[in-house]
N, C-alpha and C. Protein backbone atom coordinates (compact mmCIF):
# COMPACT_ATOMS: atom_id res chain seq x y z
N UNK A 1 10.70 -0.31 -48.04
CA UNK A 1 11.20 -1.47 -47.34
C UNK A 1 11.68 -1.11 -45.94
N UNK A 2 12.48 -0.04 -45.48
CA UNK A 2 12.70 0.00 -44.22
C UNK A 2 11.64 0.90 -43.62
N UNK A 3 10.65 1.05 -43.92
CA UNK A 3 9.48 1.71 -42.95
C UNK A 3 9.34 0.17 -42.58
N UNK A 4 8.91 -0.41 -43.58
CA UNK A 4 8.38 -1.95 -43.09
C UNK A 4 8.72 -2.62 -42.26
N UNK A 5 10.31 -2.58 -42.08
CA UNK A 5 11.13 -3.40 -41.62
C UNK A 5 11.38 -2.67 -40.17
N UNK A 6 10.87 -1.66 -40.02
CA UNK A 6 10.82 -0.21 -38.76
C UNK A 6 9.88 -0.96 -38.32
N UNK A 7 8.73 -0.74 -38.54
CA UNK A 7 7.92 -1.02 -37.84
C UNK A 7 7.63 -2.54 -37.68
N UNK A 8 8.22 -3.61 -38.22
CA UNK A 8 8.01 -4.57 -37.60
C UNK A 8 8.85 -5.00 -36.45
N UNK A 9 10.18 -3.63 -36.13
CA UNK A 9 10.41 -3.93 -35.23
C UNK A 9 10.32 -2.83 -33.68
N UNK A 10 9.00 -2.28 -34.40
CA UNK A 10 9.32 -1.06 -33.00
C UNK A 10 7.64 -1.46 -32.36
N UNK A 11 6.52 -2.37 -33.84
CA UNK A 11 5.17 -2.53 -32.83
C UNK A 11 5.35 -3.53 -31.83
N UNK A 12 6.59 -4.75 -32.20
CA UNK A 12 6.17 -5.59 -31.31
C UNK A 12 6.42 -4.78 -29.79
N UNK A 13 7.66 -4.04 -29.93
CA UNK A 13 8.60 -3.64 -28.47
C UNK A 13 7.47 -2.41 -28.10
N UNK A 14 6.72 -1.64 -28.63
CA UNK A 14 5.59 -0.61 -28.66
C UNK A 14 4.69 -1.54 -27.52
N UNK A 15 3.87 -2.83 -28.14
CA UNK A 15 2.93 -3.29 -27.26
C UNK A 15 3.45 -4.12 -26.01
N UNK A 16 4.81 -4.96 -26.00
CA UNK A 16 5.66 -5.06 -24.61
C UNK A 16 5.92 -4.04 -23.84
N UNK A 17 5.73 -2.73 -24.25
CA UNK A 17 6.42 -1.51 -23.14
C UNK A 17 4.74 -1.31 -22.44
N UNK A 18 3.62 -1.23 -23.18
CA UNK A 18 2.16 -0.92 -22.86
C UNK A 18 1.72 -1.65 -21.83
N UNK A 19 2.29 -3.05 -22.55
CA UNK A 19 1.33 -4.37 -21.27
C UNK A 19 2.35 -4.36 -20.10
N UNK A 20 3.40 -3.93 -20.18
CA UNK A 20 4.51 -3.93 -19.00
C UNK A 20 3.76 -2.65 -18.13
N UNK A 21 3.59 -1.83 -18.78
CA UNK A 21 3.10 -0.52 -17.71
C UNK A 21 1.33 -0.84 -17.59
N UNK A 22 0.84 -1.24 -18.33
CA UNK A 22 -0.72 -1.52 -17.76
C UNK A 22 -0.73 -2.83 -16.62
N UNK A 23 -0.18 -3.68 -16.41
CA UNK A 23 0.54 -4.48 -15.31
C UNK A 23 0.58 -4.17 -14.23
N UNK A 24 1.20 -2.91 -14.21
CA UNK A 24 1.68 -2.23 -12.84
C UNK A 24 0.10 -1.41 -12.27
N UNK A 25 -0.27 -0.97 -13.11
CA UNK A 25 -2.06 -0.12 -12.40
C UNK A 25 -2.70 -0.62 -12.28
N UNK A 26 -3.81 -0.62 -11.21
CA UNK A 26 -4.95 -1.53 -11.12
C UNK A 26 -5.53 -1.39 -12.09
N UNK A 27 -5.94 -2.96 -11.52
CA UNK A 27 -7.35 -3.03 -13.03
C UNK A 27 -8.81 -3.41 -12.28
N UNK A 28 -9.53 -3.75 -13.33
CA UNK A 28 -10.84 -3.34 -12.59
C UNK A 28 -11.33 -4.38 -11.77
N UNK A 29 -10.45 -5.39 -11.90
CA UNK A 29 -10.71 -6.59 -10.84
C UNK A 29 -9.88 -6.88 -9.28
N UNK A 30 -9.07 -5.37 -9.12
CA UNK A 30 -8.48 -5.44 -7.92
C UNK A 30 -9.68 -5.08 -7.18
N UNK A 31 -9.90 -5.58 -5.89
CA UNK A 31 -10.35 -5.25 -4.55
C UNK A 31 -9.59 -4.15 -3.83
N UNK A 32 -10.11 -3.04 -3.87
CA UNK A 32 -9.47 -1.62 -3.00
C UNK A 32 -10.11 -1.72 -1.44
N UNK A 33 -8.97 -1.25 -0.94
CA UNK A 33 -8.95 -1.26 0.48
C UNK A 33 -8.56 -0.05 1.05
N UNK A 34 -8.95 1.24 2.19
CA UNK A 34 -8.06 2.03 1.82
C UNK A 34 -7.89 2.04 3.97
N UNK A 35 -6.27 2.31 4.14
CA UNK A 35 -6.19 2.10 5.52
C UNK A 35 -5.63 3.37 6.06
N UNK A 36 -5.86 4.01 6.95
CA UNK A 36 -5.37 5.21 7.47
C UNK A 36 -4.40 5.15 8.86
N UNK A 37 -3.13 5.60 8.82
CA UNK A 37 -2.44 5.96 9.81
C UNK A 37 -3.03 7.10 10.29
N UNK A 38 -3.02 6.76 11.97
CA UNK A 38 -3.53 8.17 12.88
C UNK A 38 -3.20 7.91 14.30
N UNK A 39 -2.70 8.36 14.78
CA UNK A 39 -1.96 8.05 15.90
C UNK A 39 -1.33 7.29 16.62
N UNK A 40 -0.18 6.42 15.03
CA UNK A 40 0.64 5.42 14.98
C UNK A 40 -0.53 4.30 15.12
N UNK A 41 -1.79 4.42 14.75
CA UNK A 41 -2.55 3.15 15.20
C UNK A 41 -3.34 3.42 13.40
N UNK A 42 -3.37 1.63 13.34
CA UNK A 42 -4.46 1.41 11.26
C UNK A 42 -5.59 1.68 12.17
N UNK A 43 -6.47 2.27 11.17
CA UNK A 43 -7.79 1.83 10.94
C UNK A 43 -8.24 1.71 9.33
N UNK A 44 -9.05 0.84 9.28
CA UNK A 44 -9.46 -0.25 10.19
C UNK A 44 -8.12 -0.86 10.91
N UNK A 45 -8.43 -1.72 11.50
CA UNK A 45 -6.99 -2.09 12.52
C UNK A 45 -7.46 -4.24 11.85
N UNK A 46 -8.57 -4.07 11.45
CA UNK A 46 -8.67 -5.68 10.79
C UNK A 46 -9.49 -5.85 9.91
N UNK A 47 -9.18 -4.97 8.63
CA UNK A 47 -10.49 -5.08 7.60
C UNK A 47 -10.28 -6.42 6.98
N UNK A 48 -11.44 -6.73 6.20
CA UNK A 48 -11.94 -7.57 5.71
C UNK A 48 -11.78 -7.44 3.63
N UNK A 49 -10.98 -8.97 3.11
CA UNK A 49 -11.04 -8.56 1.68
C UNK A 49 -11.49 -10.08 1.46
N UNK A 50 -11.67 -10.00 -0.08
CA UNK A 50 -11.79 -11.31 -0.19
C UNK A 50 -10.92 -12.27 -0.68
N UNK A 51 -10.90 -13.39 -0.48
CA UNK A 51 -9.92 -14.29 -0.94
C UNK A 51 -10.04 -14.62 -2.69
N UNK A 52 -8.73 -15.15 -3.11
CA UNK A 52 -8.37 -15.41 -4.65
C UNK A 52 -8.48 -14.15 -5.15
N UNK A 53 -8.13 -12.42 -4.91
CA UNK A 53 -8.42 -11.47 -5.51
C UNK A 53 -6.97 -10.73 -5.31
N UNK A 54 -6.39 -9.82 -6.18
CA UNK A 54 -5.38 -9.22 -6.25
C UNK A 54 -6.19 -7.70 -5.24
N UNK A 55 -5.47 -7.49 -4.06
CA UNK A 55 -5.82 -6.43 -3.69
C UNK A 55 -5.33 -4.78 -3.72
N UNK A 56 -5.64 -3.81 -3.67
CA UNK A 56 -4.84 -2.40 -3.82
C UNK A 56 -5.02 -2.08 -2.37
N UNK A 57 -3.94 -1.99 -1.41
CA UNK A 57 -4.28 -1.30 -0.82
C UNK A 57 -3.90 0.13 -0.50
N UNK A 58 -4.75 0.75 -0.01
CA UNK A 58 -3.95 2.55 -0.32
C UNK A 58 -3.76 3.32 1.23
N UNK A 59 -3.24 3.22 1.53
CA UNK A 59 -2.24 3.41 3.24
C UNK A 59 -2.30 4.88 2.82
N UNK A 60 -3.16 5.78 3.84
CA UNK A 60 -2.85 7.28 4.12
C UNK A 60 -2.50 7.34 5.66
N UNK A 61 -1.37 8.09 5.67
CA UNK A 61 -0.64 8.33 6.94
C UNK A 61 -0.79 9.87 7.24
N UNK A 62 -2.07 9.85 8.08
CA UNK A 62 -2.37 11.53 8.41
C UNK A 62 -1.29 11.51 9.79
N UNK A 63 -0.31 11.25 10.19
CA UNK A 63 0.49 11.32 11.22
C UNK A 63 1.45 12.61 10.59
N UNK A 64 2.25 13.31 11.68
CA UNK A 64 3.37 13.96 11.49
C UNK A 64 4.89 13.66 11.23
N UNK A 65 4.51 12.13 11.53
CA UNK A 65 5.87 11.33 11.49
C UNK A 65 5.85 10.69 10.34
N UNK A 66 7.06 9.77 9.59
CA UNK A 66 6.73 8.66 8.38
C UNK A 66 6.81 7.66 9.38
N UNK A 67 5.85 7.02 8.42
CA UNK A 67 5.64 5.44 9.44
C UNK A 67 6.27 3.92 8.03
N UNK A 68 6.43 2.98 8.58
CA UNK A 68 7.06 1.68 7.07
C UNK A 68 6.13 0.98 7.58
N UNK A 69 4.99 0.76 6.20
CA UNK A 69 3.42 -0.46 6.34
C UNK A 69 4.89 -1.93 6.68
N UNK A 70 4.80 -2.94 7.40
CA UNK A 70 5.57 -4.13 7.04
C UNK A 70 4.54 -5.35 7.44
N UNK A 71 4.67 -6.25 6.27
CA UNK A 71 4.06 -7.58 6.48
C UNK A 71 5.11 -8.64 6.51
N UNK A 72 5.29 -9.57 7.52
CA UNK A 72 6.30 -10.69 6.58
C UNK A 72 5.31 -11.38 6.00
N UNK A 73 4.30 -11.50 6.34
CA UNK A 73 3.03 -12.83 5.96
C UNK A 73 2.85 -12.13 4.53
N UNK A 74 2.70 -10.93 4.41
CA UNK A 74 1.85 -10.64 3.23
C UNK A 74 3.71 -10.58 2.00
N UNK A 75 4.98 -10.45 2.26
CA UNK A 75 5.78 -10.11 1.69
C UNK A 75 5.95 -8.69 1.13
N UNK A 76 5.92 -7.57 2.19
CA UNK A 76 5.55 -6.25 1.85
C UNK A 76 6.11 -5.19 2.97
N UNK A 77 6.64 -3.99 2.48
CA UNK A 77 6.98 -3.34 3.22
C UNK A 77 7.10 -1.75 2.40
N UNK A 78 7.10 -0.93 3.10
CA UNK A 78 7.14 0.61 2.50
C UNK A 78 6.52 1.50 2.93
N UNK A 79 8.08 2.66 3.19
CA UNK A 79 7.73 4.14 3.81
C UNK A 79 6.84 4.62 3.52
N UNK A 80 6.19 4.84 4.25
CA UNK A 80 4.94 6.13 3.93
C UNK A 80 5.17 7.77 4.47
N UNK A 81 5.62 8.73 4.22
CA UNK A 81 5.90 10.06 4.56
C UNK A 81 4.76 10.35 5.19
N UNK A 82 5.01 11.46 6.15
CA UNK A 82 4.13 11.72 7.07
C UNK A 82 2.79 12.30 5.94
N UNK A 83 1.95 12.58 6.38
CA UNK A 83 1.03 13.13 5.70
C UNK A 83 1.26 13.30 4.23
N UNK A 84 1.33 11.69 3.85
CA UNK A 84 1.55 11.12 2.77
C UNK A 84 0.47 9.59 2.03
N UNK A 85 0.23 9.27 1.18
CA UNK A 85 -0.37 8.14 0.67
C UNK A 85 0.66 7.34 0.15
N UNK A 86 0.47 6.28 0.11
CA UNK A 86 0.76 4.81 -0.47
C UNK A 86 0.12 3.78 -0.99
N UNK A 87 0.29 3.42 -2.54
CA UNK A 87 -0.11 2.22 -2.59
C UNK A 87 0.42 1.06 -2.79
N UNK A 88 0.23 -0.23 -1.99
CA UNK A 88 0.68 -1.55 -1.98
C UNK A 88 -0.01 -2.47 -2.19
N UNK A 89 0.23 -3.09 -3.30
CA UNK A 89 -0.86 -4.44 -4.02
C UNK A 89 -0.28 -5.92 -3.33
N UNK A 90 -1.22 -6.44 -3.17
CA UNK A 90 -1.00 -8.04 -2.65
C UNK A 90 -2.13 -8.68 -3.14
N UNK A 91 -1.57 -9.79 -2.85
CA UNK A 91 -2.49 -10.88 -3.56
C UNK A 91 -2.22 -11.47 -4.56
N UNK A 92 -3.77 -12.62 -5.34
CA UNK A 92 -3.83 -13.11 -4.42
C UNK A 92 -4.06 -13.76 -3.43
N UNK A 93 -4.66 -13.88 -2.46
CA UNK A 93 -4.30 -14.28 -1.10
C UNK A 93 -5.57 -15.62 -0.99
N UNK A 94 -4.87 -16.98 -0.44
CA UNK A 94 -5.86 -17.45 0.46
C UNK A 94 -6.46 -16.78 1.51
N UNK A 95 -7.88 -17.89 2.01
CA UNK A 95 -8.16 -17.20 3.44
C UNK A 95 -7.34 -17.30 4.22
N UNK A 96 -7.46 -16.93 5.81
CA UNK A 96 -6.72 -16.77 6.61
C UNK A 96 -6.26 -15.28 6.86
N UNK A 97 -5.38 -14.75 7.90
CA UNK A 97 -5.16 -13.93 8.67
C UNK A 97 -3.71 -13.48 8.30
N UNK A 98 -3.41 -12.32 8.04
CA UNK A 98 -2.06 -11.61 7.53
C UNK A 98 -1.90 -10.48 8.17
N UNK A 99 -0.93 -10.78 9.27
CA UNK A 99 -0.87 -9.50 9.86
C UNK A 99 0.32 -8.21 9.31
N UNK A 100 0.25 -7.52 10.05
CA UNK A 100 1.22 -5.76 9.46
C UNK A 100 1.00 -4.97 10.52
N UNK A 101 2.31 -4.18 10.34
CA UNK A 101 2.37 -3.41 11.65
C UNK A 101 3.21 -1.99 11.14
N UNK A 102 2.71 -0.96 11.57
CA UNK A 102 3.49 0.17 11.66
C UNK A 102 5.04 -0.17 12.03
N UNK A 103 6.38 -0.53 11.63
CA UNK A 103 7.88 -1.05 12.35
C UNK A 103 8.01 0.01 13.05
N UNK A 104 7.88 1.51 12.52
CA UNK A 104 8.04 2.57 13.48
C UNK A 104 7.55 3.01 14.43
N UNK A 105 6.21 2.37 14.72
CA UNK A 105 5.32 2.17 16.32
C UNK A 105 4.88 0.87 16.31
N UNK A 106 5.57 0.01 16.61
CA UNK A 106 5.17 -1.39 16.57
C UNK A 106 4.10 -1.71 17.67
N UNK A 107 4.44 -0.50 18.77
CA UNK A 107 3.45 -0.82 20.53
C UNK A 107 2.40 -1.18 19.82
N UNK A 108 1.65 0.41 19.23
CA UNK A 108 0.29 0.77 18.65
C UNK A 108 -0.47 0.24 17.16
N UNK A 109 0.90 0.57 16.29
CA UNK A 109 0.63 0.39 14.80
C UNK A 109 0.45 -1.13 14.59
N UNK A 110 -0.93 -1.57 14.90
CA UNK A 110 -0.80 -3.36 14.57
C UNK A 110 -2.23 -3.65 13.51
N UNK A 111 -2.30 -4.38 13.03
CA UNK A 111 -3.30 -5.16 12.58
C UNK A 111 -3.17 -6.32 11.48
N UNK A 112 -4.23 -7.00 11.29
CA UNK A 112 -4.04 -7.85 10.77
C UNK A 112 -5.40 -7.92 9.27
N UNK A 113 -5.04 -8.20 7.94
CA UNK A 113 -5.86 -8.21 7.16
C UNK A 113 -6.26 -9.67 6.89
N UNK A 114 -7.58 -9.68 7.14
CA UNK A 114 -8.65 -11.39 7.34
C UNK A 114 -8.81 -11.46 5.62
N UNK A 115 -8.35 -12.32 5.17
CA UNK A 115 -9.20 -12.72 4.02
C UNK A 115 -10.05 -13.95 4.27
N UNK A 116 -11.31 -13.62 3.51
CA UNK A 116 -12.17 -14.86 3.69
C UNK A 116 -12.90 -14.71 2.13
């Protein structure tokens, strides 16, 4: 009786802890994007994703400095260590134009991600 009574209460909280952490990783229907810091300037500096799709994007900052990805449009922000990766999911997204900017080189670090 209490194996029984164990496990009817550790599978349900077992498969809530699984789908809580499979949630968080892409799945095979995100759209990957991958954007590179390099001399406080993105490239691409205006890539292209598609609209109604949850996107990954994966920010490598080959700079010597840390740079912070920030969108207000997209609701997103986060350090990236110098010669460091990041990933930030959005979406998602109507069409239209969402811009982001390096905050720590705002001159250079600009672009904007087009969904269509």
């Amino acid at each position: 009786m209490k194996t029984a009574s164990f496990s009817a209460l550790v599978l349900p909280l077992v498969l809530a802890l699984s789908g809580a952490v499979a949630s968080g990783a892409a799945s095979a229907a995100d759209f990957e994007l991958a954007l590179v810091i390099k001399d406080h300037r993105f490239e691409p500096s205006e890539p292209v994703v598609p609209a109604n799709q949850r996107v990954r994007l994966t920010v490598h900052n080959q700079d010597s400095t840390p740079e912070e990805f920030e969108s207000k449009a997209l609701g997103r922000e986060k350090i990236i260590p110098a010669k460091a990766k990041a990933v930030i999911f959005v979406g998602p997204l109507k069409p239209g134009r969402y811009t982001f900017v390096g905050e720590f080189h705002e001159d250079t670090a600009q672009g904007v991600l087009v969904v269509q």
